[in-house]
Protein backbone atom coordinates (compact mmCIF):
# COMPACT_ATOMS: atom_id res chain seq x y z
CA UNK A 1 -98.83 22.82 65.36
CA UNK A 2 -99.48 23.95 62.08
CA UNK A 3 -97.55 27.15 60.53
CA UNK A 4 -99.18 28.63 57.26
CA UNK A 5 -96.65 31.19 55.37
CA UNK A 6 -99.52 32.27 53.28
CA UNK A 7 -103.08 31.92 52.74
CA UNK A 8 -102.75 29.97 49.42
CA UNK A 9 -101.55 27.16 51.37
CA UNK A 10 -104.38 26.83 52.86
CA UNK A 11 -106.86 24.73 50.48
CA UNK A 12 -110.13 24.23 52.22
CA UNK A 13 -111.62 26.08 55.61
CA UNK A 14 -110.92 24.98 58.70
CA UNK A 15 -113.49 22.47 60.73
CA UNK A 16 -115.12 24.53 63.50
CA UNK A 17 -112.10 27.20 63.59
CA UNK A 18 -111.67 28.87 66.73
CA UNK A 19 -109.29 32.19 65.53
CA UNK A 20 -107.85 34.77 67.24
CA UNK A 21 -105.92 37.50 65.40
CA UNK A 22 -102.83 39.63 66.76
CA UNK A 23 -99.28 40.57 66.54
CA UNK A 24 -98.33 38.98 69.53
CA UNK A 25 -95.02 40.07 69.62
CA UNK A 26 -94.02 38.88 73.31
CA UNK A 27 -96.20 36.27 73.35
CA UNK A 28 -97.21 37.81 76.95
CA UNK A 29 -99.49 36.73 79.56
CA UNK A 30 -102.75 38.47 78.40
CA UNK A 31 -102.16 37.16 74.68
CA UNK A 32 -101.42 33.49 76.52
CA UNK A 33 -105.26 34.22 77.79
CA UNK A 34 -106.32 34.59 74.14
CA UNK A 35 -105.10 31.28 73.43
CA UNK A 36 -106.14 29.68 76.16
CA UNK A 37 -109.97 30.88 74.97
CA UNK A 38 -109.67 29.85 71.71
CA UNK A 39 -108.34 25.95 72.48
CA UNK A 40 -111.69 26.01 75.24
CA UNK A 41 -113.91 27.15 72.27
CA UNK A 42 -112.19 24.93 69.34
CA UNK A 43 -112.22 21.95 71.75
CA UNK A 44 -115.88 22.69 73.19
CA UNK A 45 -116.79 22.38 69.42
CA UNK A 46 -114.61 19.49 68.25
CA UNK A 47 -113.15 22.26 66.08
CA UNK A 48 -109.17 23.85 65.17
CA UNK A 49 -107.52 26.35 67.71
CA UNK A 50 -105.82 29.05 64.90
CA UNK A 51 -104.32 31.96 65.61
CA UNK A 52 -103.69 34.60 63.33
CA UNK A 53 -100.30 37.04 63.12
CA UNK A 54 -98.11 38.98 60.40
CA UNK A 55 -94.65 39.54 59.01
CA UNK A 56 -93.24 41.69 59.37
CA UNK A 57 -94.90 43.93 62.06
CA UNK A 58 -97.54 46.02 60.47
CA UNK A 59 -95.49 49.19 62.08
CA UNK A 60 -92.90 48.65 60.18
CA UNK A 61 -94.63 48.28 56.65
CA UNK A 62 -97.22 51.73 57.59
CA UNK A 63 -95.20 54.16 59.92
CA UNK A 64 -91.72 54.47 58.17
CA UNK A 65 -89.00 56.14 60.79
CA UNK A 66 -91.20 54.41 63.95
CA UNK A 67 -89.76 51.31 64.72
CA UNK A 68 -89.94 49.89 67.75
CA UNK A 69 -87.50 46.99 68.38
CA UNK A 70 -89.42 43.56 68.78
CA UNK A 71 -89.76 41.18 72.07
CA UNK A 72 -89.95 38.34 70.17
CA UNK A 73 -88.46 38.09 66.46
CA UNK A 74 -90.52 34.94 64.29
CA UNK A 75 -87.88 32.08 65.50
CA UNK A 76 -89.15 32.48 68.94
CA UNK A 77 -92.37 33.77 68.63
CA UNK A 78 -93.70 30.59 66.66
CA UNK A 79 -92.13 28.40 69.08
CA UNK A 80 -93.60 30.19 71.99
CA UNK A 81 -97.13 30.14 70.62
CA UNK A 82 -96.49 26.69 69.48
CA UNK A 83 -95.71 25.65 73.72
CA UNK A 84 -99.51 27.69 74.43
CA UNK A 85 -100.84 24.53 72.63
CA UNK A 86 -102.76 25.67 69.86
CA UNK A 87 -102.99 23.61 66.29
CA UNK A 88 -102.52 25.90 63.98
CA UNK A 89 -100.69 29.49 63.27
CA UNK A 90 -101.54 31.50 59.90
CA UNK A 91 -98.57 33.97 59.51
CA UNK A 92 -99.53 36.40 56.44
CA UNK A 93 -97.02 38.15 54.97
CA UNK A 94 -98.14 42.12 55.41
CA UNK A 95 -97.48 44.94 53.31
CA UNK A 96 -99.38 48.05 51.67
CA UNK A 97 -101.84 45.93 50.13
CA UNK A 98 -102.74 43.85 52.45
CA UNK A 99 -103.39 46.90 54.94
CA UNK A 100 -105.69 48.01 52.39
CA UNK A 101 -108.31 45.49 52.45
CA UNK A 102 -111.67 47.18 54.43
CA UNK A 103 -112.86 45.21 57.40
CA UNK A 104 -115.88 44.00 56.37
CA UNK A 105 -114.38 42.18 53.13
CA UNK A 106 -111.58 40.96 55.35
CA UNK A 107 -113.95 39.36 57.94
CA UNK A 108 -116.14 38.04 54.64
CA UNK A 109 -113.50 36.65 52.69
CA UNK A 110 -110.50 35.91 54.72
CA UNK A 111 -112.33 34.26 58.11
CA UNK A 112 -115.12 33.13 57.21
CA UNK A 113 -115.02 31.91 53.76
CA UNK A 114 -111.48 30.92 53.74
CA UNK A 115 -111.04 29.60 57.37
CA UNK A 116 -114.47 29.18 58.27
CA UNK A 117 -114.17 30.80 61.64
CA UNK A 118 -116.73 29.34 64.16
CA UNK A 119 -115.56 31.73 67.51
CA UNK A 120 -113.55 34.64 66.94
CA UNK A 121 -111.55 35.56 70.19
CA UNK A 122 -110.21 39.16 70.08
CA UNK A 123 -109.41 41.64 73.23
CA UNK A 124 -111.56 44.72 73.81
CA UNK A 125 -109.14 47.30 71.57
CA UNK A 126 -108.74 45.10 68.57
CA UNK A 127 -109.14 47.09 65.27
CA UNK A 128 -108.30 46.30 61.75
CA UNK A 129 -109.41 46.58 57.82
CA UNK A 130 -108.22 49.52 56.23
CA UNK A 131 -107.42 52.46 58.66
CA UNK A 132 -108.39 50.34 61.35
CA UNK A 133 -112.35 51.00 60.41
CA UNK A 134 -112.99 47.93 62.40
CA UNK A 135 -113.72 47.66 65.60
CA UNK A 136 -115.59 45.39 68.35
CA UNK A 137 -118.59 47.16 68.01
CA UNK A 138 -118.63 46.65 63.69
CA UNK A 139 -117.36 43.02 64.59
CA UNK A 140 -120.18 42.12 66.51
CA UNK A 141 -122.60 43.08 63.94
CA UNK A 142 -121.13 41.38 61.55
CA UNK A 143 -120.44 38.19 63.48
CA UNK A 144 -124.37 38.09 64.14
CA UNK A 145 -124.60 38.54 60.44
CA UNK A 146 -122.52 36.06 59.16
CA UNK A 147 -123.23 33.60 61.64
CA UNK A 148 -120.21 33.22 63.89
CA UNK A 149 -119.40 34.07 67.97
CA UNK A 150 -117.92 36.79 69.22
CA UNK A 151 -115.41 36.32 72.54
CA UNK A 152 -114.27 39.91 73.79
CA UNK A 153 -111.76 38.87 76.41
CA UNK A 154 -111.38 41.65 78.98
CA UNK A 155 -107.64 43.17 79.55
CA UNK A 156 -105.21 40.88 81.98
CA UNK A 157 -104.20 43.02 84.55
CA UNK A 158 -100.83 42.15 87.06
CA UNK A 159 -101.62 42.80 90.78
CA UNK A 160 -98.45 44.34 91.42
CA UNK A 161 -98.42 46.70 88.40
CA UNK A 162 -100.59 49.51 89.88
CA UNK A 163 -103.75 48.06 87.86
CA UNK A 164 -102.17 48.47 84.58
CA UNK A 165 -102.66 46.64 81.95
CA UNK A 166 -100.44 43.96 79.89
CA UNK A 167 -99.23 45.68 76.81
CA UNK A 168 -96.23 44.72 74.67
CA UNK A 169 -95.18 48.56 74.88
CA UNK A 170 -95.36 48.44 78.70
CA UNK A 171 -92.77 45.03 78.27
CA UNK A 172 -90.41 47.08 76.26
CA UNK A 173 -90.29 49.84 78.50
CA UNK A 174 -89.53 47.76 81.48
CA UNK A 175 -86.72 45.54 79.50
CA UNK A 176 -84.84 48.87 78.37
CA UNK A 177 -84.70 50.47 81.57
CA UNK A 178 -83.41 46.89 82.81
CA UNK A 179 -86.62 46.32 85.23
CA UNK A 180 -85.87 42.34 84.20
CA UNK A 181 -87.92 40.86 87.18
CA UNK A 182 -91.19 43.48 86.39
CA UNK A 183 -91.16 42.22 82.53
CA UNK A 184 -90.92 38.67 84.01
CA UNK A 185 -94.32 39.03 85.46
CA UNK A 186 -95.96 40.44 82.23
CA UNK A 187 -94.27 38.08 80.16
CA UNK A 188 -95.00 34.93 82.06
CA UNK A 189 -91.13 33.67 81.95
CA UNK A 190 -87.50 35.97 81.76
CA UNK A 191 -87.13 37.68 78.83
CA UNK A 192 -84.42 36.30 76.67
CA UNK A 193 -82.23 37.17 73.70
CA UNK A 194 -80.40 35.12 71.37
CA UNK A 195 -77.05 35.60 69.61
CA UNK A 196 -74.27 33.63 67.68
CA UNK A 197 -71.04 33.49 69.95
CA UNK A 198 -68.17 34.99 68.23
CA UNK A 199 -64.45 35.75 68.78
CA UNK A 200 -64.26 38.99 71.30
CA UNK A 201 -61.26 40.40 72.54
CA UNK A 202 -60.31 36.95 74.99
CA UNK A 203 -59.53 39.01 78.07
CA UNK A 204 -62.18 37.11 80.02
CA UNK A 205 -60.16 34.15 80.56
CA UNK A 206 -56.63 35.31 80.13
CA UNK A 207 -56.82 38.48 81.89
CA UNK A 208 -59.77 37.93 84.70
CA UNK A 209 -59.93 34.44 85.00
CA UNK A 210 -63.38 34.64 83.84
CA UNK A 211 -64.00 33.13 79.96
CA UNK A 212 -67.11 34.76 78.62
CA UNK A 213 -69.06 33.98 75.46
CA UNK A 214 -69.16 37.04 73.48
CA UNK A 215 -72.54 37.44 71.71
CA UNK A 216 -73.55 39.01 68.55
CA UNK A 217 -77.38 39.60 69.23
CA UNK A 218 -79.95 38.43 67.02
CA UNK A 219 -82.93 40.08 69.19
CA UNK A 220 -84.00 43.50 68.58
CA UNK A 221 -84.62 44.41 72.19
CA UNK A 222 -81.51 44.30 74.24
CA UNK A 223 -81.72 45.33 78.23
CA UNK A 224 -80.17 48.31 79.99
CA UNK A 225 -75.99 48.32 80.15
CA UNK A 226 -75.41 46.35 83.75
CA UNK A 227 -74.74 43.07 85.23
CA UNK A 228 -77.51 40.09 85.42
CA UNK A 229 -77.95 36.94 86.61
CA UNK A 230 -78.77 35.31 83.83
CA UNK A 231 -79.42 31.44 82.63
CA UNK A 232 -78.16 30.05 79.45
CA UNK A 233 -79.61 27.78 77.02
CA UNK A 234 -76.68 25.94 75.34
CA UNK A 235 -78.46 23.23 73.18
CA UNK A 236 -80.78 20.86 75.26
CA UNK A 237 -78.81 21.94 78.15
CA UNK A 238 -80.07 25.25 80.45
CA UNK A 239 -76.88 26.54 82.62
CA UNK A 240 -76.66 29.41 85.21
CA UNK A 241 -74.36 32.89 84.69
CA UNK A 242 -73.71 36.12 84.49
CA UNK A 243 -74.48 38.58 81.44
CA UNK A 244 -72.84 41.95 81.18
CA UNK A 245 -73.76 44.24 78.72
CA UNK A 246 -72.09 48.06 78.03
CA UNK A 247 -69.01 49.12 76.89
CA UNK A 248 -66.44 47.28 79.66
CA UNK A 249 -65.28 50.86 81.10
CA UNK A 250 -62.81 49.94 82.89
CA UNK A 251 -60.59 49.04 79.40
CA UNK A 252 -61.43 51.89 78.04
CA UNK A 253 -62.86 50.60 74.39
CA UNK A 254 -65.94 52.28 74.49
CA UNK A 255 -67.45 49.42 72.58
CA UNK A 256 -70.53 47.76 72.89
CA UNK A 257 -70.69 43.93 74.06
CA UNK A 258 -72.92 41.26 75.34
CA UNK A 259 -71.07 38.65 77.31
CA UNK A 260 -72.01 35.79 79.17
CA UNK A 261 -69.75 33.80 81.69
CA UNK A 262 -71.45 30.49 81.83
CA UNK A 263 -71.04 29.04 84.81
CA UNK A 264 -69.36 25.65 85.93
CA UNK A 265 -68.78 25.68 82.10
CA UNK A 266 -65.85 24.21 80.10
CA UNK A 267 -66.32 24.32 76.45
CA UNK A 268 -65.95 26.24 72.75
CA UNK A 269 -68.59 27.74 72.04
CA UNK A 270 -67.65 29.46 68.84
CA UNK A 271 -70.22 29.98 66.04
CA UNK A 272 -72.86 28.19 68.47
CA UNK A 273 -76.21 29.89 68.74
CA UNK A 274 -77.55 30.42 72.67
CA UNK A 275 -80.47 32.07 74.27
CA UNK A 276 -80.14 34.24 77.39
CA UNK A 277 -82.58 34.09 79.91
CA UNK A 278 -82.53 38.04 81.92
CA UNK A 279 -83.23 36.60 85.73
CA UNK A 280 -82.48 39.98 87.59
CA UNK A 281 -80.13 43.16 87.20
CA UNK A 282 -77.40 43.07 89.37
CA UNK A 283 -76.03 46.19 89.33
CA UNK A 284 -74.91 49.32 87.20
CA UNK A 285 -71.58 49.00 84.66
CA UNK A 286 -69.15 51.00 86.41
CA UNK A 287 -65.35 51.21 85.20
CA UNK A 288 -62.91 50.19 87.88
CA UNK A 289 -59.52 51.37 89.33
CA UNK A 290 -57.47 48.11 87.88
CA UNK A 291 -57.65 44.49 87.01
CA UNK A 292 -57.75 43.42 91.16
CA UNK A 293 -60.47 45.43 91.68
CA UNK A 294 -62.92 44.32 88.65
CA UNK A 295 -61.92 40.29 89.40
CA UNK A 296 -62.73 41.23 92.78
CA UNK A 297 -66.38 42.52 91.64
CA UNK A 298 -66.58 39.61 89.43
CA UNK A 299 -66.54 37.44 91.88
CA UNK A 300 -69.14 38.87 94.45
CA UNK A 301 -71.60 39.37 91.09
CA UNK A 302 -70.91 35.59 90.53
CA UNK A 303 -71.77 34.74 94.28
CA UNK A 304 -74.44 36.96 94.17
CA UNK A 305 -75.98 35.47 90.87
CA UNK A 306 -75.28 32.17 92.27
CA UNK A 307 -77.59 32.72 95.25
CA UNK A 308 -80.11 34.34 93.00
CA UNK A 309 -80.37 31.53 90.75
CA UNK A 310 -80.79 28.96 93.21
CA UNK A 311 -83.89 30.95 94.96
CA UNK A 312 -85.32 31.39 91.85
CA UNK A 313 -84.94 27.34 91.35
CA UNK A 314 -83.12 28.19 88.04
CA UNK A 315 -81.58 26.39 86.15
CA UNK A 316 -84.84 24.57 84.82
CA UNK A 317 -87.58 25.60 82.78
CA UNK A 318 -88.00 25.57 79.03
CA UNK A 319 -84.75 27.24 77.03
């Protein structure tokens, strides 16, 4: 796949493009159905499967003090899209400006004249240009004006989810409250975070019997405090474990960690960069009378993940 940084690099239009345009942040199963449209449409005309996104999140440039923490930062988000199979990704850098352009001179100079869209796949809410004039209805007009197709895709809806729809705010929701296995189903795989191990407090080991990798998150969107059966992606190599994230009550700290014990594991892992796959919550973070008592709970949390793991035919499965 090819990844644009900026329309400039871009030097003549596209053959037959095939575009849709979103933030995508989750990479979730209705925006894997957008994808899937475009590559039938680019390869029923010999033509380019693009897809369209921004950095940073256009949230972040227009509603200052409204944040909301990301699914999927750029690292993983390219490489996800990248796995849907398309050929190309256009990420456009957006600010004030750039939010300022109306619709119609956006559709007229950016897709058609500069990528020389052919099919323009978009879901039935999309709006952009400047205030988010545009909409389906304007966008049809002007595709049978400028001479391209127009694919509304109609929502993706989970059985199991009460009819709702797939929505990127719906994923967050579920992740924070720690509802791993219900984001799993909207996402299309576990939700995972990565992080950069570094030196904790190396009480795991000595202390428990237990060595965890202590992990300084690089992800935005971390899950509820608790235990999880987890899998861990430690280079080429995807391993099972247990995640616990909170404050570690029973020592008293009050300080906030994410740490893995990677299972059947012997190894440094210092400075080392891993991804954490969230299978299913285990249970609350509770503090303990003593040592004996938390080992003990360690141990039925690693039986328990164990068995887990090995229903869910985990490890295996892209890291």
């Amino acid at each position: 796949m090819r990844v644009f940084d900026h329309l400039d690099q871009i030097t003549e239009p596209f053959s037959n493009a095939a575009v849709t345009i979103g933030n995508f942040d989750g990479v979730h199963v209705g925006h894997q159905a957008l994808f899937s449209r475009v590559i039938e449409k680019a390869r029923a005309m010999n033509g380019v499967a693009a897809a369209m996104t921004f950095d940073p999140h256009p949230l972040r440039v227009l509603r200052e003090g409204n944040r909301p923490p990301l699914i999927t930062l750029h690292e993983q988000k390219v490489e996800l899209i990248e796995a849907c199979g398309l050929d190309v990704l256009i990420c456009l850098p957006f600010t004030r400006e750039f939010s300022a352009i109306g619709a119609r001179d956006f559709v007229e100079r950016v897709l058609v004249r500069h990528l020389g869209v052919k099919a323009l796949v978009v879901g039935p809410d999309y709006s952009f240009g400047r205030g988010r004039e545009g909409n389906v209805d304007s966008l049809s007009r002007m595709a049978e004006e400028m001479g391209f197709e127009l694919v509304v895709l109609p929502w993706v809806e989970v059985s199991d989810q009460r009819g709702e729809r797939i929505s990127s705010t719906r994923i967050r929701e579920l992740v924070a409250d720690g509802r791993v296995g219900e984001a799993r189903q909207l996402l299309g795989r576990n939700y995972q975070v990565r992080g950069l191990v570094e030196r904790g407090r190396d009480r795991g080991g000595k202390l428990l019997g237990f060595p965890t990798a202590n992990l300084k998150l690089m992800d935005e969107l971390c899950p509820k405090a608790g235990v999880y059966a987890v899998t861990v992606g430690i280079g080429d190599k995807l391993l099972q474990g247990v995640a616990n994230i909170g404050i570690s009550p029973t020592f008293g700290e009050n300080q906030f960690t994410v740490e893995v014990h990677v299972l059947d594991f012997s190894g440094d892992l210092y400075g080392q960069k891993i991804k954490v796959n969230f299978v299913k919550r285990l249970r609350d973070e509770r503090k303990f009378s003593g040592l004996d008592a938390l080992t003990a709970q360690i141990h039925k949390d690693v039986d328990l993940a164990r068995a887990i793991l090995a229903e869910n035919g985990t490890p295996g499965g892209r890291s």
